[in-house]
PDB file of N, CA and C in Angstrom:
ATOM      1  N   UNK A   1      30.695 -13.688 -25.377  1.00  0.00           N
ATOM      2  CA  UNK A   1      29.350 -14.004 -25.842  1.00  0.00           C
ATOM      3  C   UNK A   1      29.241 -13.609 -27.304  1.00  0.00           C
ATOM      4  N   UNK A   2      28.806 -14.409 -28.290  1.00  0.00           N
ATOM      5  CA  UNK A   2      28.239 -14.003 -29.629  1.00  0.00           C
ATOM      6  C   UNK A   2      27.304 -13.472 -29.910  1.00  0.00           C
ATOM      7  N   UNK A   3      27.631 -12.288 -30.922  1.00  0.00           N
ATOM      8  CA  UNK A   3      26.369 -11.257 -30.656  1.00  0.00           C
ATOM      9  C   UNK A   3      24.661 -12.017 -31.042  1.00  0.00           C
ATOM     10  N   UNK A   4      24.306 -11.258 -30.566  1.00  0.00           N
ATOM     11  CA  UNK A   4      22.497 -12.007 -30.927  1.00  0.00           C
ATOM     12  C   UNK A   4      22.368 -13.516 -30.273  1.00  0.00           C
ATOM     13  N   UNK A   5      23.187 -13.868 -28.983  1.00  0.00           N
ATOM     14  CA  UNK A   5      23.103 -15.626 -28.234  1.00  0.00           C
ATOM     15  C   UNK A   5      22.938 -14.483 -26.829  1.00  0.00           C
ATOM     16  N   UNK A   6      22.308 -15.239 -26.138  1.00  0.00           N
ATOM     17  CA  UNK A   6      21.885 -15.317 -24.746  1.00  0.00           C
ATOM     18  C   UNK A   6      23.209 -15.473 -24.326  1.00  0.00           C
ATOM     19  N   UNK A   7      23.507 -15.067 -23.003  1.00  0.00           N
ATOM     20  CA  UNK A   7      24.848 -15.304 -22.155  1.00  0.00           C
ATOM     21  C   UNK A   7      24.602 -16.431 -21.020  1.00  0.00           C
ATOM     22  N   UNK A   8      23.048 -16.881 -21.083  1.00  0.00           N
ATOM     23  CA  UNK A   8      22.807 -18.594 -20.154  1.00  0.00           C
ATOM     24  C   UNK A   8      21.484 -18.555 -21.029  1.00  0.00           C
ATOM     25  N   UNK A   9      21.295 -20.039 -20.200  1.00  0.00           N
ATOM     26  CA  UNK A   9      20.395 -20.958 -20.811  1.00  0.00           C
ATOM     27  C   UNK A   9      18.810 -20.096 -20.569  1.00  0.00           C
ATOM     28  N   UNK A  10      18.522 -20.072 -22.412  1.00  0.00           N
ATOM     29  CA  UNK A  10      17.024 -19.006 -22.703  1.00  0.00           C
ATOM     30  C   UNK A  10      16.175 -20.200 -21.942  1.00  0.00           C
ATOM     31  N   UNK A  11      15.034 -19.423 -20.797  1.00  0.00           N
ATOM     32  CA  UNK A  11      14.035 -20.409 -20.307  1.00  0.00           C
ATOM     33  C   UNK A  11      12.832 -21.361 -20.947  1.00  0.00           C
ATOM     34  N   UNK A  12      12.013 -21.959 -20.815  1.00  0.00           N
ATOM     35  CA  UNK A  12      11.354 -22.547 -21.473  1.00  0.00           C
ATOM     36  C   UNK A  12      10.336 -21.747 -21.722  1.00  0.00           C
ATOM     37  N   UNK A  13       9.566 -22.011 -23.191  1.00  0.00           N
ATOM     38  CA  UNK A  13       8.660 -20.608 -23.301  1.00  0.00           C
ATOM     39  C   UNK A  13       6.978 -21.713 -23.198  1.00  0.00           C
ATOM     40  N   UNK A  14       6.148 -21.573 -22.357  1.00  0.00           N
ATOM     41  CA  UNK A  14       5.101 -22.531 -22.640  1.00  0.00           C
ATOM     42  C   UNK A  14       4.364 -22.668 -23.328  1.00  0.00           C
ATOM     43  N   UNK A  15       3.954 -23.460 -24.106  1.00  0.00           N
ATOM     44  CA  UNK A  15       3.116 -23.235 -25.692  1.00  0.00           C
ATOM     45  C   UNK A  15       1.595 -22.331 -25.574  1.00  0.00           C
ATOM     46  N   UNK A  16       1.606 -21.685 -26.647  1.00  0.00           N
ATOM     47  CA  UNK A  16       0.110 -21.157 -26.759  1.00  0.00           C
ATOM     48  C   UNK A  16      -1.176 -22.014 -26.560  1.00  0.00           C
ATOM     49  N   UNK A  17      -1.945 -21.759 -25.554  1.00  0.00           N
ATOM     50  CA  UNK A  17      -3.048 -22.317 -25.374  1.00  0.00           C
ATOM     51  C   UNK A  17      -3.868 -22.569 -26.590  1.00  0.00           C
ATOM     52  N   UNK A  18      -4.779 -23.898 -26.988  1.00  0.00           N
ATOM     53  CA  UNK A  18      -4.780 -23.836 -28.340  1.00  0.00           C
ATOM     54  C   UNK A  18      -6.450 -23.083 -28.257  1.00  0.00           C
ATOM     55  N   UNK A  19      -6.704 -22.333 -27.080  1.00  0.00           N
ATOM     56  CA  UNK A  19      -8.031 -21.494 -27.309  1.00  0.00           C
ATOM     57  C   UNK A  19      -7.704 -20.035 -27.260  1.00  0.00           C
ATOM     58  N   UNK A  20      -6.188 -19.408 -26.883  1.00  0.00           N
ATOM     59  CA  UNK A  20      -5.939 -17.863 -27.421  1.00  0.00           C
ATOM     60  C   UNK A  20      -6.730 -17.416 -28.300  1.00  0.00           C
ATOM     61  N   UNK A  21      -6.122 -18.348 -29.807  1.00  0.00           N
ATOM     62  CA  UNK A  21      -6.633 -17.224 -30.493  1.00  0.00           C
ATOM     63  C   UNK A  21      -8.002 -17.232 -30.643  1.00  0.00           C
ATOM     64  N   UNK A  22      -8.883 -17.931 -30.421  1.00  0.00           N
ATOM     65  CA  UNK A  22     -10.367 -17.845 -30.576  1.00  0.00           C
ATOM     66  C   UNK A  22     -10.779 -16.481 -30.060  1.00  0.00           C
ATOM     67  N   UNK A  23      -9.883 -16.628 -28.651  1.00  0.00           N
ATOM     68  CA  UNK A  23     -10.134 -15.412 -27.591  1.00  0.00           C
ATOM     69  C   UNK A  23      -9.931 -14.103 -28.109  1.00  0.00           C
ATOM     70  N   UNK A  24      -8.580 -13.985 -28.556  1.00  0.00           N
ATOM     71  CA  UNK A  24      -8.211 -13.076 -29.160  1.00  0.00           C
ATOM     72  C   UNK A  24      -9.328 -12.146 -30.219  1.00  0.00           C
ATOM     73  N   UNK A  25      -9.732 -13.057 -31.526  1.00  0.00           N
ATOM     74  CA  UNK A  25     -10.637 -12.892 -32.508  1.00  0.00           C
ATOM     75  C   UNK A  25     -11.951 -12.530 -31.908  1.00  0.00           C
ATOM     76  N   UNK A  26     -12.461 -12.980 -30.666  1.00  0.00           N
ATOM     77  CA  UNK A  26     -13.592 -12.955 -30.260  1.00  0.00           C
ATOM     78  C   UNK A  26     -13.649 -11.378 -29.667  1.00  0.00           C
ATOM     79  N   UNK A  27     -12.757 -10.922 -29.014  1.00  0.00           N
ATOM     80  CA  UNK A  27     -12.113  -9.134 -28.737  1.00  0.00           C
ATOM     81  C   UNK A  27     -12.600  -8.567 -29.889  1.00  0.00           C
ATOM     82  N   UNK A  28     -11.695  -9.015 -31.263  1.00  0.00           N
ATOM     83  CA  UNK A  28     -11.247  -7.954 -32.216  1.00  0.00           C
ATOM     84  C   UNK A  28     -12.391  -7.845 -32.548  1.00  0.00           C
ATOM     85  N   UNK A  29     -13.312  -8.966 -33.224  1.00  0.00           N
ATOM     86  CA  UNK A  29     -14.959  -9.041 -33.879  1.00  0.00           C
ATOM     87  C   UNK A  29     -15.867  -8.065 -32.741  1.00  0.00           C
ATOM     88  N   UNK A  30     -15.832  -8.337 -31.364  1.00  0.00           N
ATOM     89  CA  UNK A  30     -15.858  -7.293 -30.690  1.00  0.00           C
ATOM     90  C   UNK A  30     -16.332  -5.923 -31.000  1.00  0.00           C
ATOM     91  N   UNK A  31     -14.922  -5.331 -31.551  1.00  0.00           N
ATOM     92  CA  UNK A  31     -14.989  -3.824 -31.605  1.00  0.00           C
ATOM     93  C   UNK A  31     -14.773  -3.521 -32.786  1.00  0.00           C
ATOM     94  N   UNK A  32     -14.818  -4.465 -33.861  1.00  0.00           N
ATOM     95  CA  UNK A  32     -14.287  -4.245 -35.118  1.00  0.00           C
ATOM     96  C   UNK A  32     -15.315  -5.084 -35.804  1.00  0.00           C
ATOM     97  N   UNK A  33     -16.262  -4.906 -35.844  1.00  0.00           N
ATOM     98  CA  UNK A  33     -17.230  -6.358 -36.673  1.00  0.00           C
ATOM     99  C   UNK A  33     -17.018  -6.584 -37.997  1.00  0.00           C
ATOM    100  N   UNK A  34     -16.620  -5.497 -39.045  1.00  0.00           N
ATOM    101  CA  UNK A  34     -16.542  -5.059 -40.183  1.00  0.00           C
ATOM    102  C   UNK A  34     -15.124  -4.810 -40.658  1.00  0.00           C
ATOM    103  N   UNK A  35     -14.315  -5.220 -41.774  1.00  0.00           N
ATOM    104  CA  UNK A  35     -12.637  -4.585 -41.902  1.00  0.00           C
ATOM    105  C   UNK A  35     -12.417  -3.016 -41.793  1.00  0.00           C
ATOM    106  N   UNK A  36     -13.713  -2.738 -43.068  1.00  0.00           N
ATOM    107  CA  UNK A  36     -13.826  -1.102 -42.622  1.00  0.00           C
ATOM    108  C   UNK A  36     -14.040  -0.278 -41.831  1.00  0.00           C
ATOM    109  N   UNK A  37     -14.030  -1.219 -40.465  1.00  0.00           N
ATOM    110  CA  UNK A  37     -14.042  -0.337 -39.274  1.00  0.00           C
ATOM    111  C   UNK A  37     -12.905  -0.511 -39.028  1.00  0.00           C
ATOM    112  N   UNK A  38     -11.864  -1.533 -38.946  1.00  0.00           N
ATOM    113  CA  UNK A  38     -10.355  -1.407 -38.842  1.00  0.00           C
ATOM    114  C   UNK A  38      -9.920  -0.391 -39.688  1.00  0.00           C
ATOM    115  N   UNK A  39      -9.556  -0.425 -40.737  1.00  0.00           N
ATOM    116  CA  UNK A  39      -9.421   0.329 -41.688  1.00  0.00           C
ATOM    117  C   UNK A  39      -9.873   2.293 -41.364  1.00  0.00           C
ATOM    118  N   UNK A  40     -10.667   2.221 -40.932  1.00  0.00           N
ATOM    119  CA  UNK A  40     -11.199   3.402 -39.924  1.00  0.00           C
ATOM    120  C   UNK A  40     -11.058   3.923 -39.263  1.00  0.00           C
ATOM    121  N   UNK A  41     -10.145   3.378 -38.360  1.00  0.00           N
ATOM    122  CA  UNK A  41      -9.853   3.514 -36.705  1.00  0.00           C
ATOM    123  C   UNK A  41      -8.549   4.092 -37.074  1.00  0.00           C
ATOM    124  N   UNK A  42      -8.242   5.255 -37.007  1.00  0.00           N
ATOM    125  CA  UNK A  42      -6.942   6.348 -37.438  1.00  0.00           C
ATOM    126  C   UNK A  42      -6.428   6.302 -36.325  1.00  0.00           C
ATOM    127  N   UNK A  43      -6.511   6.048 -35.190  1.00  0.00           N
ATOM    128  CA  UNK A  43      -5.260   5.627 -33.614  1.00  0.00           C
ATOM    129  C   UNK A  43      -4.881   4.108 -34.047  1.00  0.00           C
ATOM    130  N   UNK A  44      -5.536   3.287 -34.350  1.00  0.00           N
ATOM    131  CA  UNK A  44      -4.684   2.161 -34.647  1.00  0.00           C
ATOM    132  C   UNK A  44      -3.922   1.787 -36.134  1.00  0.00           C
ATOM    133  N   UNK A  45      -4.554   2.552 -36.867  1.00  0.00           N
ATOM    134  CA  UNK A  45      -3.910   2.003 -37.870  1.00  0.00           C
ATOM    135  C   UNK A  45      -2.106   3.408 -37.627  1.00  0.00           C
ATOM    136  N   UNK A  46      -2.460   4.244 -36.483  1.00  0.00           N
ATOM    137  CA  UNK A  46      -0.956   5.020 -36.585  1.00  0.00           C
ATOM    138  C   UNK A  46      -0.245   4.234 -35.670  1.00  0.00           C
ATOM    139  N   UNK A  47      -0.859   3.267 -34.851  1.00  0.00           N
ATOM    140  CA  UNK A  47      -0.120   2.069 -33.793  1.00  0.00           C
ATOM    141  C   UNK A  47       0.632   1.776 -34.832  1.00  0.00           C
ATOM    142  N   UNK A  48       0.290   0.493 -36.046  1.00  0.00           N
ATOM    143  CA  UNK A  48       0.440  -0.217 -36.636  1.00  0.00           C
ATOM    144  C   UNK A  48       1.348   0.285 -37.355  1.00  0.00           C
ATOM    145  N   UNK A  49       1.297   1.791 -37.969  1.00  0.00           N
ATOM    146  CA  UNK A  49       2.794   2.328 -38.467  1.00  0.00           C
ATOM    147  C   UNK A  49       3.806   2.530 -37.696  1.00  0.00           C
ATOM    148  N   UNK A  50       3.779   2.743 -36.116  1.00  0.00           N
ATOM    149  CA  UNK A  50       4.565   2.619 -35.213  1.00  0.00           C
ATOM    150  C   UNK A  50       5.488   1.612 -34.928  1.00  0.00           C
ATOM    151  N   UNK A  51       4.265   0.258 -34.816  1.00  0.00           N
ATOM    152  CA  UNK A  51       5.321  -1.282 -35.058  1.00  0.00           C
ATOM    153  C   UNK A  51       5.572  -1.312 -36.176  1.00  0.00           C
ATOM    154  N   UNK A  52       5.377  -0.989 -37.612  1.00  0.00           N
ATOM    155  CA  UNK A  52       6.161  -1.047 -38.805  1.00  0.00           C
ATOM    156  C   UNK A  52       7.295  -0.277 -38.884  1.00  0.00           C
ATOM    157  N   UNK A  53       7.510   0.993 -38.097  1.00  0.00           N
ATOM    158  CA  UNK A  53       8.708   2.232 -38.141  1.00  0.00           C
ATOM    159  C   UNK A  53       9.295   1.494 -36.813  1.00  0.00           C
ATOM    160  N   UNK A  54       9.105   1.176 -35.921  1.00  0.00           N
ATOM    161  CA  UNK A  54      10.119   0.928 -34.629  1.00  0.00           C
ATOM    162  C   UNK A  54      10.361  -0.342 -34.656  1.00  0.00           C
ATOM    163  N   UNK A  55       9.074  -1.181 -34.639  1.00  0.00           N
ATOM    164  CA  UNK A  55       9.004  -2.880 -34.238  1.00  0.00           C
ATOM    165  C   UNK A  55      10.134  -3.372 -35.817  1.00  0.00           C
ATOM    166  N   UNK A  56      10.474  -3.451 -36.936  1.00  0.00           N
ATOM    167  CA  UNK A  56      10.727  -3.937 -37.795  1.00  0.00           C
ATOM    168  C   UNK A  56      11.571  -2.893 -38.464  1.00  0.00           C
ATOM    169  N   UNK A  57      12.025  -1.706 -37.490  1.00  0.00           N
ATOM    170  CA  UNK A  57      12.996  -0.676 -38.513  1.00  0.00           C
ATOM    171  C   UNK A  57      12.448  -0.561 -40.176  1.00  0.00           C
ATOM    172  N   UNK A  58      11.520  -0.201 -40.432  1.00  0.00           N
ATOM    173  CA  UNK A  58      11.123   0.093 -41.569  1.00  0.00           C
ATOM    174  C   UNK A  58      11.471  -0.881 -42.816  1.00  0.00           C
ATOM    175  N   UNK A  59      11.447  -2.235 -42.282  1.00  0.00           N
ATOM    176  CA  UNK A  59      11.614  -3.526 -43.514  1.00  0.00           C
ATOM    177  C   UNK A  59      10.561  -3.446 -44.468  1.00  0.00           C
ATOM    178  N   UNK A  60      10.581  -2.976 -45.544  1.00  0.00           N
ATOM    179  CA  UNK A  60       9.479  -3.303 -46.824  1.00  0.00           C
ATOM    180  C   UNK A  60       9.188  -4.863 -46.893  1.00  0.00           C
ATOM    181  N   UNK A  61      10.303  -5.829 -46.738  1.00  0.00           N
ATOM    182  CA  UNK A  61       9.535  -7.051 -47.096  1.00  0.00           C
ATOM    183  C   UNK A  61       9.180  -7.333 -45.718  1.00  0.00           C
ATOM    184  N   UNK A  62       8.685  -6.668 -44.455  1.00  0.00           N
ATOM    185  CA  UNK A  62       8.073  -7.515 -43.625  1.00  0.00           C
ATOM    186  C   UNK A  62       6.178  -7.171 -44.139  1.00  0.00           C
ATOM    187  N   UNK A  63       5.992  -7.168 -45.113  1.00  0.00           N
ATOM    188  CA  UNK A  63       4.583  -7.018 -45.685  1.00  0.00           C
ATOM    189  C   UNK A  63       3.953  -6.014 -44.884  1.00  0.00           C
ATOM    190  N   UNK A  64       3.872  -5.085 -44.279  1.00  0.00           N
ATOM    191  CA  UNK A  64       3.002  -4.253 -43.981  1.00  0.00           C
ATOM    192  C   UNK A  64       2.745  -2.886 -44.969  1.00  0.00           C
ATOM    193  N   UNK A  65       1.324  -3.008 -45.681  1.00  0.00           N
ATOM    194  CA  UNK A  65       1.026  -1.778 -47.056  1.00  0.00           C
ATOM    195  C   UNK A  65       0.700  -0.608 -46.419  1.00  0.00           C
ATOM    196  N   UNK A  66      -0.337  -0.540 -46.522  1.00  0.00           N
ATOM    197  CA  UNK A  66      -0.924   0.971 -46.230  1.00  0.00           C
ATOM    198  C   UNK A  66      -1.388   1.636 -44.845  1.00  0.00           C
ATOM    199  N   UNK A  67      -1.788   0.246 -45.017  1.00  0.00           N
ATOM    200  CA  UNK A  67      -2.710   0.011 -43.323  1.00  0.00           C
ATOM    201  C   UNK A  67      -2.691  -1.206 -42.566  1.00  0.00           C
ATOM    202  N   UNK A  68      -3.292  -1.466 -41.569  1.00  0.00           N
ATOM    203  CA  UNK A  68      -3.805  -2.524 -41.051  1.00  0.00           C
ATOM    204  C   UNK A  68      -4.926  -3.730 -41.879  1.00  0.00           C
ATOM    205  N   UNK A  69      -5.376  -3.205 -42.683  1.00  0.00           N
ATOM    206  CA  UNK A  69      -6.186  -3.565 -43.778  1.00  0.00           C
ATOM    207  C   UNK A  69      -5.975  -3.731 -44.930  1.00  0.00           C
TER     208      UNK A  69
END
């Protein structure tokens, strides 16, 4: 097997519903009405350094600055 290939056939992935993300946004506005409440929220914005340090091994060009904001 070649590194980074599947060893059988990858399954079919089914496309994103095209009303997710409304859904999604409709959550975040939710609990976040304002950026500066993202920006605020010190458990998520240490998530967000978490997927920048683990999710992406610390890539500078995958654009993540300061914060979530």
């Amino acid at each position: 097997v070649t590194p980074g290939q599947w060893p059988w056939p990858r399954p079919p992935v089914p496309p994103v519903s095209p009303w997710w993300p409304s859904l999604v946004e409709g959550i975040v506005e939710l609990h976040y009405p304002e950026d500066k409440d993202v920006a605020e929220d010190h458990e998520l914005q240490v998530w967000v350094g978490e997927i920048f340090t683990y999710g992406v091994l610390g890539n500078e060009k995958s654009g993540k600055g300061k914060g979530l904001v």
